[in-house]
PDB file of N, CA and C in Angstrom:
ATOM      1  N   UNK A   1     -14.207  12.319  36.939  1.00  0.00           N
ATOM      2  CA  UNK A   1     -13.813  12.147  35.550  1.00  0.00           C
ATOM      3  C   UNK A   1     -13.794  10.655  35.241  1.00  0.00           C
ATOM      4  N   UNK A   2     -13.936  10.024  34.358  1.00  0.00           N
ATOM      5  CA  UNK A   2     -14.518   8.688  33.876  1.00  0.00           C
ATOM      6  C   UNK A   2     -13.009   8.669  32.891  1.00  0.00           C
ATOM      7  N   UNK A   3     -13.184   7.100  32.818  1.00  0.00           N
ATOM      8  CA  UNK A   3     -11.308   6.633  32.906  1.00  0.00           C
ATOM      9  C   UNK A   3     -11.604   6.793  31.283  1.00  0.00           C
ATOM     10  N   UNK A   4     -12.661   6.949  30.316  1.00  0.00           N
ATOM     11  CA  UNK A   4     -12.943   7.301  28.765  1.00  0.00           C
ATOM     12  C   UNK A   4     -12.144   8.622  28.536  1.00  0.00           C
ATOM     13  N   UNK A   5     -12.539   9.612  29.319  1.00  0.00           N
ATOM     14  CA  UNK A   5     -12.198  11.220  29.364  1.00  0.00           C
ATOM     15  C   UNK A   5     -10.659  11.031  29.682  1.00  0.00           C
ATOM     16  N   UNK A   6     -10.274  10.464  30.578  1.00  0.00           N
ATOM     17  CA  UNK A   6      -8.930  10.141  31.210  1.00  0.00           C
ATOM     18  C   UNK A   6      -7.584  10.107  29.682  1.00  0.00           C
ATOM     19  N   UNK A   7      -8.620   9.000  29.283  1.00  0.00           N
ATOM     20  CA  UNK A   7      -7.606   8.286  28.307  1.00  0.00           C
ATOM     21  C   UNK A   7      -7.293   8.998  27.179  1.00  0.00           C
ATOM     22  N   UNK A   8      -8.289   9.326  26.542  1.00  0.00           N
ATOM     23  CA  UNK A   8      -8.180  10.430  25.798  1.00  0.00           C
ATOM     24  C   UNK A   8      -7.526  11.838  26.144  1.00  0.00           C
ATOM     25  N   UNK A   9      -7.375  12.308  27.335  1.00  0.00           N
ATOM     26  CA  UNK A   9      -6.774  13.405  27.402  1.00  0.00           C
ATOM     27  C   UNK A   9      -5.012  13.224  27.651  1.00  0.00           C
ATOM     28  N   UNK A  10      -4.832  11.583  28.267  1.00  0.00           N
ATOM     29  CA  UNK A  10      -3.601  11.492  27.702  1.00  0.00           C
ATOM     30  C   UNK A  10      -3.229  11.204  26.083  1.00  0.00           C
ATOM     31  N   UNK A  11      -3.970  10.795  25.816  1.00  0.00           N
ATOM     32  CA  UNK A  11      -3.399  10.751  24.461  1.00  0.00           C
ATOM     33  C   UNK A  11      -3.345  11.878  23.471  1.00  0.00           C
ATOM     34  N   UNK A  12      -4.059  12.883  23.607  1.00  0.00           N
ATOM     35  CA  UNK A  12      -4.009  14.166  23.210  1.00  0.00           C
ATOM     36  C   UNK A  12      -2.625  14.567  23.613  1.00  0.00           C
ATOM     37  N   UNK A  13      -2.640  14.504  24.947  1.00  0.00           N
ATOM     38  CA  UNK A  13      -1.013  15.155  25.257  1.00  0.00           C
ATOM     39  C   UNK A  13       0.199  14.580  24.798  1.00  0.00           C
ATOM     40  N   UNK A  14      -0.039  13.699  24.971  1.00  0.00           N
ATOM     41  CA  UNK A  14       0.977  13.015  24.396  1.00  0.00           C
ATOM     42  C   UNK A  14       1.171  13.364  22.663  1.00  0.00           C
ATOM     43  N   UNK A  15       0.044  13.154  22.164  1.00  0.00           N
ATOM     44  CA  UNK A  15       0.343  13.425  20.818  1.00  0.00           C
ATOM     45  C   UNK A  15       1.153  15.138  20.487  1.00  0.00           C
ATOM     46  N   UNK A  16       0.409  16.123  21.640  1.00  0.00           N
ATOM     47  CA  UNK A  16       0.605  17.793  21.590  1.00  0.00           C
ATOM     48  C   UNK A  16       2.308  17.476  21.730  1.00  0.00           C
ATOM     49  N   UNK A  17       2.632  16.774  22.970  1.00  0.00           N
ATOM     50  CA  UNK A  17       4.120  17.003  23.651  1.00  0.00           C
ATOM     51  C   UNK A  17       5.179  16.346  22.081  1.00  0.00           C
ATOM     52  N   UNK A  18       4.579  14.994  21.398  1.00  0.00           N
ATOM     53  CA  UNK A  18       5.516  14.776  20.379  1.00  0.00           C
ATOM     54  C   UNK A  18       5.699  15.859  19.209  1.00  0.00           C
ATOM     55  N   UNK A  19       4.443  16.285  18.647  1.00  0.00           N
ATOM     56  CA  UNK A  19       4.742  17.235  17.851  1.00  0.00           C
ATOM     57  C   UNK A  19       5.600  18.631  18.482  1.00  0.00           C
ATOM     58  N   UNK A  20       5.636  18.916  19.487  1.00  0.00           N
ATOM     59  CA  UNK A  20       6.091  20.305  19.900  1.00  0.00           C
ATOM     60  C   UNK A  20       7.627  19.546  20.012  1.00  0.00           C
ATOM     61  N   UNK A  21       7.784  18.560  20.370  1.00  0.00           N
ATOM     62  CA  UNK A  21       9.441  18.120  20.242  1.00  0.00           C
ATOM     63  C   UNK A  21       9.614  17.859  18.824  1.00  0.00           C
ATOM     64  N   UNK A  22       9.085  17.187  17.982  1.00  0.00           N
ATOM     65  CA  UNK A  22       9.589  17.171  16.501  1.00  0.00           C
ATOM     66  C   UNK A  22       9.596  18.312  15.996  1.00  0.00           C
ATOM     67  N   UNK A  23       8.972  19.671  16.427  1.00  0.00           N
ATOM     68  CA  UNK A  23       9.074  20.965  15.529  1.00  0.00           C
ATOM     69  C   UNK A  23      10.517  21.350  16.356  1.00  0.00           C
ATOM     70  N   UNK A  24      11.042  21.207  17.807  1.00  0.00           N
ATOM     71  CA  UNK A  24      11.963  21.609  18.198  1.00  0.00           C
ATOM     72  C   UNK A  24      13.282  20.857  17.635  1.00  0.00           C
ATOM     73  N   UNK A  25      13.298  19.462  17.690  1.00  0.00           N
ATOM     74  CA  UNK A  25      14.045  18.795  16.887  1.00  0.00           C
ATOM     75  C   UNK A  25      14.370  19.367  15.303  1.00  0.00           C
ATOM     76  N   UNK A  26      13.243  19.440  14.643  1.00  0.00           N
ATOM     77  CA  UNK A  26      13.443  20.028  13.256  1.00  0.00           C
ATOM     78  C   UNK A  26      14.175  21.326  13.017  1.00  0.00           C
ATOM     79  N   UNK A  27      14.194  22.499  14.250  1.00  0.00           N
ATOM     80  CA  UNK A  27      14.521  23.462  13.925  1.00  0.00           C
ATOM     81  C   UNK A  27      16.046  23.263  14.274  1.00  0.00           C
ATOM     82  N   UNK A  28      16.221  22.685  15.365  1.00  0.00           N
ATOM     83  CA  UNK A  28      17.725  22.690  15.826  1.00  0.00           C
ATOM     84  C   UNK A  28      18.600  21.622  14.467  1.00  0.00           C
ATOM     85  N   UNK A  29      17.790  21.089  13.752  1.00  0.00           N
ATOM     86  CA  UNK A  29      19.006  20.383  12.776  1.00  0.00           C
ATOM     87  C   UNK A  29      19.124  21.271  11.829  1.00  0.00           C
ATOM     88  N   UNK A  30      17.798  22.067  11.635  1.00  0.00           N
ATOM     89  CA  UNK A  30      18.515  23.129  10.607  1.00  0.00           C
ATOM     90  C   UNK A  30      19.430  24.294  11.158  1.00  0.00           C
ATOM     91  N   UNK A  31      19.120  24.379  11.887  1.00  0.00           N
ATOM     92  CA  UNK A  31      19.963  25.438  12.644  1.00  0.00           C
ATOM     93  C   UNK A  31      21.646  24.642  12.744  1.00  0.00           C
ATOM     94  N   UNK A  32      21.559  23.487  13.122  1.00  0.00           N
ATOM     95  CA  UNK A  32      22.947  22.654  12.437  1.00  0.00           C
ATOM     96  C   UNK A  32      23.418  22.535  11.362  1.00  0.00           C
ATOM     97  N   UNK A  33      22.361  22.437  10.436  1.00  0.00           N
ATOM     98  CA  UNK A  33      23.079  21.835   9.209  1.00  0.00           C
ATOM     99  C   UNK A  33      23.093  23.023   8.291  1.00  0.00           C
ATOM    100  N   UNK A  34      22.628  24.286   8.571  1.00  0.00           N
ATOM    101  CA  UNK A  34      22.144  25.514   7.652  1.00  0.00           C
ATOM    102  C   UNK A  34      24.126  26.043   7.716  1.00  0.00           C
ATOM    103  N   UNK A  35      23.943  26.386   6.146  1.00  0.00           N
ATOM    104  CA  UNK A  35      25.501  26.688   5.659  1.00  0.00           C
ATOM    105  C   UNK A  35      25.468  27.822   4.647  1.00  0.00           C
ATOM    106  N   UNK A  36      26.685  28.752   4.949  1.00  0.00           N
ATOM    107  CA  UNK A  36      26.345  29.771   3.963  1.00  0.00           C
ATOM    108  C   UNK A  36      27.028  29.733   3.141  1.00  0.00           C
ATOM    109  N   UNK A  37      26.112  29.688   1.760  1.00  0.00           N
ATOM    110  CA  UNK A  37      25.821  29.662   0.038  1.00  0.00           C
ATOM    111  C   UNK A  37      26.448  31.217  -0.236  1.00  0.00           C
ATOM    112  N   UNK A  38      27.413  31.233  -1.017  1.00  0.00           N
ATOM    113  CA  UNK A  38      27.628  32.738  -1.838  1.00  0.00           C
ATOM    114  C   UNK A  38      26.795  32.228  -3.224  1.00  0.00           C
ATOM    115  N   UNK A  39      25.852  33.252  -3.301  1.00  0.00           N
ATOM    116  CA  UNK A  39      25.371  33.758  -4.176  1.00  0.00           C
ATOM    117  C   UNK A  39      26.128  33.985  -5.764  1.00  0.00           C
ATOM    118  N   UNK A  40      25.439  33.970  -6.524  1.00  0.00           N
ATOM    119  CA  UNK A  40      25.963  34.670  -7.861  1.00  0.00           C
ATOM    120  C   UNK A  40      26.810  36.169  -7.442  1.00  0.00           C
ATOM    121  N   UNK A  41      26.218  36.969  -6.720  1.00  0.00           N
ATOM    122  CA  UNK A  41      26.751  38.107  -6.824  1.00  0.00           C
ATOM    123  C   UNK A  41      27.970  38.320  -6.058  1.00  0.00           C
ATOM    124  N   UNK A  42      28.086  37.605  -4.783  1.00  0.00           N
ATOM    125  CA  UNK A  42      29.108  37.202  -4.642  1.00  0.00           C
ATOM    126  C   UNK A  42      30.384  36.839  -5.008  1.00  0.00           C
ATOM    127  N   UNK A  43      29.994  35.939  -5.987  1.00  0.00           N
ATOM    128  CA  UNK A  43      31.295  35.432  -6.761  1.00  0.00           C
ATOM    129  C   UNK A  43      32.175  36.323  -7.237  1.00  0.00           C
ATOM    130  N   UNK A  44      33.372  35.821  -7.594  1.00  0.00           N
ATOM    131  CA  UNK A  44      34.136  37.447  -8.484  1.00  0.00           C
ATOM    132  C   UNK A  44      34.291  37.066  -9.814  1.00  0.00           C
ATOM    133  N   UNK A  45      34.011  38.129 -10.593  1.00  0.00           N
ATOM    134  CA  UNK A  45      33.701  38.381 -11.838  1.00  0.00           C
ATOM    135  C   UNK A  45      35.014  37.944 -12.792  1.00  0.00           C
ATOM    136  N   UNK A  46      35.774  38.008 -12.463  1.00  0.00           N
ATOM    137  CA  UNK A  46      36.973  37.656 -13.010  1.00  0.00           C
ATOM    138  C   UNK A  46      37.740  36.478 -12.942  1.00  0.00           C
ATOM    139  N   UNK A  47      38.186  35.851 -14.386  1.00  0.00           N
ATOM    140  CA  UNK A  47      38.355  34.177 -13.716  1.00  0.00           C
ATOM    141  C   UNK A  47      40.197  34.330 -14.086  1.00  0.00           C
ATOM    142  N   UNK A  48      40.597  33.232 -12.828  1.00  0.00           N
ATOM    143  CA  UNK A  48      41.725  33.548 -12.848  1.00  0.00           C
ATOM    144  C   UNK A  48      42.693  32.770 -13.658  1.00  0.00           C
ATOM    145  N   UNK A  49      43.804  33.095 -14.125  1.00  0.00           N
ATOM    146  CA  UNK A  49      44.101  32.193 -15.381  1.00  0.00           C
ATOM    147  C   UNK A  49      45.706  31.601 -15.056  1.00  0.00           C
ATOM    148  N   UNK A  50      46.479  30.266 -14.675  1.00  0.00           N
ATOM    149  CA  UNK A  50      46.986  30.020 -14.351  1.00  0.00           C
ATOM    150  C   UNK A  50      48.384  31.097 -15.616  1.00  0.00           C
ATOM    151  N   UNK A  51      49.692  31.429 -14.446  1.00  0.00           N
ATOM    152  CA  UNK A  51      50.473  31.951 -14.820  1.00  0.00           C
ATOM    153  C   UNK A  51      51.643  31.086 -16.377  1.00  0.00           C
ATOM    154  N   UNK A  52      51.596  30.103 -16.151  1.00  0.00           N
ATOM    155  CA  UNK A  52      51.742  29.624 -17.754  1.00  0.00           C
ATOM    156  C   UNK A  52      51.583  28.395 -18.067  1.00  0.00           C
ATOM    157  N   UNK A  53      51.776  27.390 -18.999  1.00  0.00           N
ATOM    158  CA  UNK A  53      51.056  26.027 -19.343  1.00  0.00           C
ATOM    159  C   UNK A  53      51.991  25.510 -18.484  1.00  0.00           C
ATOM    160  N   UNK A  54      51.453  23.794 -18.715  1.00  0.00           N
ATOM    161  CA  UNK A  54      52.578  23.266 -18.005  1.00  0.00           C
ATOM    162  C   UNK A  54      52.669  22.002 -19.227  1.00  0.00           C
ATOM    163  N   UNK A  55      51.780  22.206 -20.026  1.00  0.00           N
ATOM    164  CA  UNK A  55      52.117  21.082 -21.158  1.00  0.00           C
ATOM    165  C   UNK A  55      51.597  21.733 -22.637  1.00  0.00           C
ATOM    166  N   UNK A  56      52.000  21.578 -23.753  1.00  0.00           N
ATOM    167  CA  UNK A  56      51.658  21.860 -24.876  1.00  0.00           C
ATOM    168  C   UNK A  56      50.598  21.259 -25.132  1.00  0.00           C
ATOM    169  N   UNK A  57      49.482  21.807 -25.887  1.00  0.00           N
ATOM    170  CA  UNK A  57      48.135  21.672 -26.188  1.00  0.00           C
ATOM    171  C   UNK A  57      48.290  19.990 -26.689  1.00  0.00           C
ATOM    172  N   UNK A  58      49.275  19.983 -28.040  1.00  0.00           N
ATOM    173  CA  UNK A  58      49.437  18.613 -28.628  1.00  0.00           C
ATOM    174  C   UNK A  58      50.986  17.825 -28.306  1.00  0.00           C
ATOM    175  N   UNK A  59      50.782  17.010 -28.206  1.00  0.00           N
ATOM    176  CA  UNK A  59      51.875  16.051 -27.823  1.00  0.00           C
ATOM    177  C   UNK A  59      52.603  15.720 -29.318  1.00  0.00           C
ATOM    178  N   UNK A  60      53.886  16.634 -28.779  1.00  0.00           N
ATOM    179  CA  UNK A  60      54.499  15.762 -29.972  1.00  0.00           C
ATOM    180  C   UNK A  60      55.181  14.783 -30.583  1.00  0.00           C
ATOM    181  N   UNK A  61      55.418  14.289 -29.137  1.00  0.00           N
ATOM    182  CA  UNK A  61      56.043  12.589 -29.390  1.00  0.00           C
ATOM    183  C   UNK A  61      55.255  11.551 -30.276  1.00  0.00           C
ATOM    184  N   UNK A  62      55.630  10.791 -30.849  1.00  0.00           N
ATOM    185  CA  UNK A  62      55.128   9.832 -31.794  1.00  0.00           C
ATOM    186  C   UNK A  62      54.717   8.509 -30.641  1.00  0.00           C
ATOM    187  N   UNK A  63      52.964   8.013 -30.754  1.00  0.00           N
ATOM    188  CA  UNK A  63      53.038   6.987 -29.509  1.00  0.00           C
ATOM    189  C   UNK A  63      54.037   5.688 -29.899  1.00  0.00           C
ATOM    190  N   UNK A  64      54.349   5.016 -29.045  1.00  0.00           N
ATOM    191  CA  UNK A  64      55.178   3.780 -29.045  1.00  0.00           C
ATOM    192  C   UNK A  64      54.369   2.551 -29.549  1.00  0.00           C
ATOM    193  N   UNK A  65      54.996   1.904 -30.380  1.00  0.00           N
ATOM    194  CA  UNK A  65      54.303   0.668 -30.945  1.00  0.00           C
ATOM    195  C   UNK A  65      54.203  -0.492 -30.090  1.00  0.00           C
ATOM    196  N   UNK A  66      53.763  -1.040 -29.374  1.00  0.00           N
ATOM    197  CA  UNK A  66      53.621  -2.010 -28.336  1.00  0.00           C
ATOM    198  C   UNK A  66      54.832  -3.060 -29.004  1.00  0.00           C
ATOM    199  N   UNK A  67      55.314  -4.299 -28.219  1.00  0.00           N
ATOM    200  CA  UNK A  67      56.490  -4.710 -28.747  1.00  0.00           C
ATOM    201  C   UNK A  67      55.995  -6.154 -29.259  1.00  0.00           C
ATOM    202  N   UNK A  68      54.887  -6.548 -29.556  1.00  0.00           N
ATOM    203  CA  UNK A  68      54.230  -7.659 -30.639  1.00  0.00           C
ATOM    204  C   UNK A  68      54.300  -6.879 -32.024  1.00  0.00           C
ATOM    205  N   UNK A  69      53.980  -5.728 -32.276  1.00  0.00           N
ATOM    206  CA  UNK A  69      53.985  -5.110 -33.780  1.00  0.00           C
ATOM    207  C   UNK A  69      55.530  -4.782 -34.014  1.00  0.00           C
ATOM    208  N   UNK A  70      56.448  -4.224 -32.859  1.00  0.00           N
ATOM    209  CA  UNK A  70      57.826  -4.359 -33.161  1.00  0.00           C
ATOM    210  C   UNK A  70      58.384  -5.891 -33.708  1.00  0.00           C
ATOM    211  N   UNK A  71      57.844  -6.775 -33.350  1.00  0.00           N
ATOM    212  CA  UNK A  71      58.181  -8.005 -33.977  1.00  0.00           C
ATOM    213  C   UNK A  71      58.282  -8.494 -35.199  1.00  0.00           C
ATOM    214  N   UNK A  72      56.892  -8.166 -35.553  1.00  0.00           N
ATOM    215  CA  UNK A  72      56.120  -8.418 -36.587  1.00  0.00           C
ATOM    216  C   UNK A  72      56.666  -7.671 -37.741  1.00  0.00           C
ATOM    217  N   UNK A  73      57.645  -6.925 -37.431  1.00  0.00           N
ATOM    218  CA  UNK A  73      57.918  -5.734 -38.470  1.00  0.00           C
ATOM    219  C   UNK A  73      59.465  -5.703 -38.671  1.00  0.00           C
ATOM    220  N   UNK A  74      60.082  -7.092 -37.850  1.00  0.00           N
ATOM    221  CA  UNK A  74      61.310  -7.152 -38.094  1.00  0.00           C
ATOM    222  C   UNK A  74      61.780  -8.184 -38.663  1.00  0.00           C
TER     223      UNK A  74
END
């Protein structure tokens, strides 16, 4: 075998052996990182509604006048 044939058939392998580890690599991270998604149908249909407010829609305190316009007004 002539060191032309040689060289080339390592480099073939070499190239075969990286791809067969990057497809093994690729599968094992998904196989890591793969997470289970509930679906639409999944979900429950019914939304749940807290048992009572905890503040009135509108505030009825009057806001406070900062104390430069309290000045100004005395």
């Amino acid at each position: 075998m002539s060191l032309a044939a040689f060289i080339v058939m390592m480099i073939v392998t070499v190239i075969v052996v990286m791809i067969v580890v990057v497809m093994v690599f690729v599968k094992m991270f998904v196989w890591i990182m793969k997470m289970n998604v509930a679906l639409a149908d999944d979900l429950p249909n019914q939304i749940v509604e807290p048992e009572q407010q905890k503040r009135a829609t509108g505030d009825p305190r009057e806001p406070r006048a900062d104390r430069l316009t309290q000045r100004r007004t005395e």
